[in-house]
Protein backbone atom coordinates (compact mmCIF):
# COMPACT_ATOMS: atom_id res chain seq x y z
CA UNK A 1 96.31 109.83 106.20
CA UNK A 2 97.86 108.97 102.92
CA UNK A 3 98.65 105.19 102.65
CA UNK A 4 102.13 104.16 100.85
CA UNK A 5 103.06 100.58 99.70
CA UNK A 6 105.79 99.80 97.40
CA UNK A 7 105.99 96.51 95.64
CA UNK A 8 108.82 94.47 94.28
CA UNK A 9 109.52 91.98 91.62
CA UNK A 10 112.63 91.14 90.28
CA UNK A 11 114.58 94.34 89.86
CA UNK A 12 111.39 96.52 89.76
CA UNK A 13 109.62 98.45 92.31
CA UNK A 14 106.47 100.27 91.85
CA UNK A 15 104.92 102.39 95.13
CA UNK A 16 101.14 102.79 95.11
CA UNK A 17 99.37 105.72 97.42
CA UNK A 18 95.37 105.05 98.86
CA UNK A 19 93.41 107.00 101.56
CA UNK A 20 92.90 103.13 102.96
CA UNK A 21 94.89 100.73 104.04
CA UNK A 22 95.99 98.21 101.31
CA UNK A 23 95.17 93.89 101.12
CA UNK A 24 97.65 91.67 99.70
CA UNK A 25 94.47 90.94 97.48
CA UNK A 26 94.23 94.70 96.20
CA UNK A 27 97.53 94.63 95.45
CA UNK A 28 97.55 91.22 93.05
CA UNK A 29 94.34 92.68 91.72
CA UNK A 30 96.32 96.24 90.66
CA UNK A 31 96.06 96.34 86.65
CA UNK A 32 98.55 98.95 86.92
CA UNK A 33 101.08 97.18 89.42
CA UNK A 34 100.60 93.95 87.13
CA UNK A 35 101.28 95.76 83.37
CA UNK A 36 104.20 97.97 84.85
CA UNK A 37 106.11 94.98 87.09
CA UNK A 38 104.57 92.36 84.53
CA UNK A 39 103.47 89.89 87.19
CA UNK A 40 100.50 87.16 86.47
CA UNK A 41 97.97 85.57 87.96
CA UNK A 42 99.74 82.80 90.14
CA UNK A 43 101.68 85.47 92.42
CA UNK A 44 102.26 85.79 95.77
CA UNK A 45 103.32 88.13 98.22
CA UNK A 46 105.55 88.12 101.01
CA UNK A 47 106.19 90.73 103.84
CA UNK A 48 109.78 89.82 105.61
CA UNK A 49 109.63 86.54 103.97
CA UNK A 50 105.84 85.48 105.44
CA UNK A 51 103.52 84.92 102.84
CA UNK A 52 100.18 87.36 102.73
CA UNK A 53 96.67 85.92 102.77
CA UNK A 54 94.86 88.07 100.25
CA UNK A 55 92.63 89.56 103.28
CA UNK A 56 96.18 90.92 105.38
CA UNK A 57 96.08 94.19 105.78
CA UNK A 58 99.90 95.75 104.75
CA UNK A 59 101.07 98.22 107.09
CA UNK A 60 101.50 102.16 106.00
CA UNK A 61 105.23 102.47 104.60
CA UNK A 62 105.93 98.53 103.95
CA UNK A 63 107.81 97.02 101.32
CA UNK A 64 106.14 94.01 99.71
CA UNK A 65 107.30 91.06 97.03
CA UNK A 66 105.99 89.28 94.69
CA UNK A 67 107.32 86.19 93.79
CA UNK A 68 105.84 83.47 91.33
C-alpha cells in the first residue's frame, strides 16, 4: 500500500508518498517538505487541531499543519 500525507503551512501544501506509514517526526525531519513550505526547526504539527508527538503515527490520506 502506498502511503499519502499532505502537509500545510500557510497557503502551501506539499503531499509526500512512502511504502510506510509516516511520524509527525519524519515529517519535521523532511529536507524537502522544509525547503519547499520553508518551515524551521521549532514547528509543530497538528492533526484536527491536536498537536502530534513526533512518535504518532499519521493515518494514510490525512491532512497535517504545521504551525510555528
Amino acid at each position: 500500500m502506498q502511503y499519502q500525507v499532505t502537509v500545510n503551512y500557510g497557503m502551501d501544501s506539499m503531499a509526500r508518498y512512502s511504502d510506510r506509514p509516516f511520524t509527525a517526526g519524519q515529517l519535521r525531519a523532511d529536507r524537502d517538505l522544509r525547503t519547499g513550505l520553508g518551515y524551521g526547526d521549532n514547528t509543530k504539527f497538528t492533526l484536527h487541531g491536536v498537536e502530534l508527538a513526533d512518535d504518532t503515527q499519521i493515518p494514510h490520506g490525512a491532512t497535517v499543519v504545521a504551525e510555528t
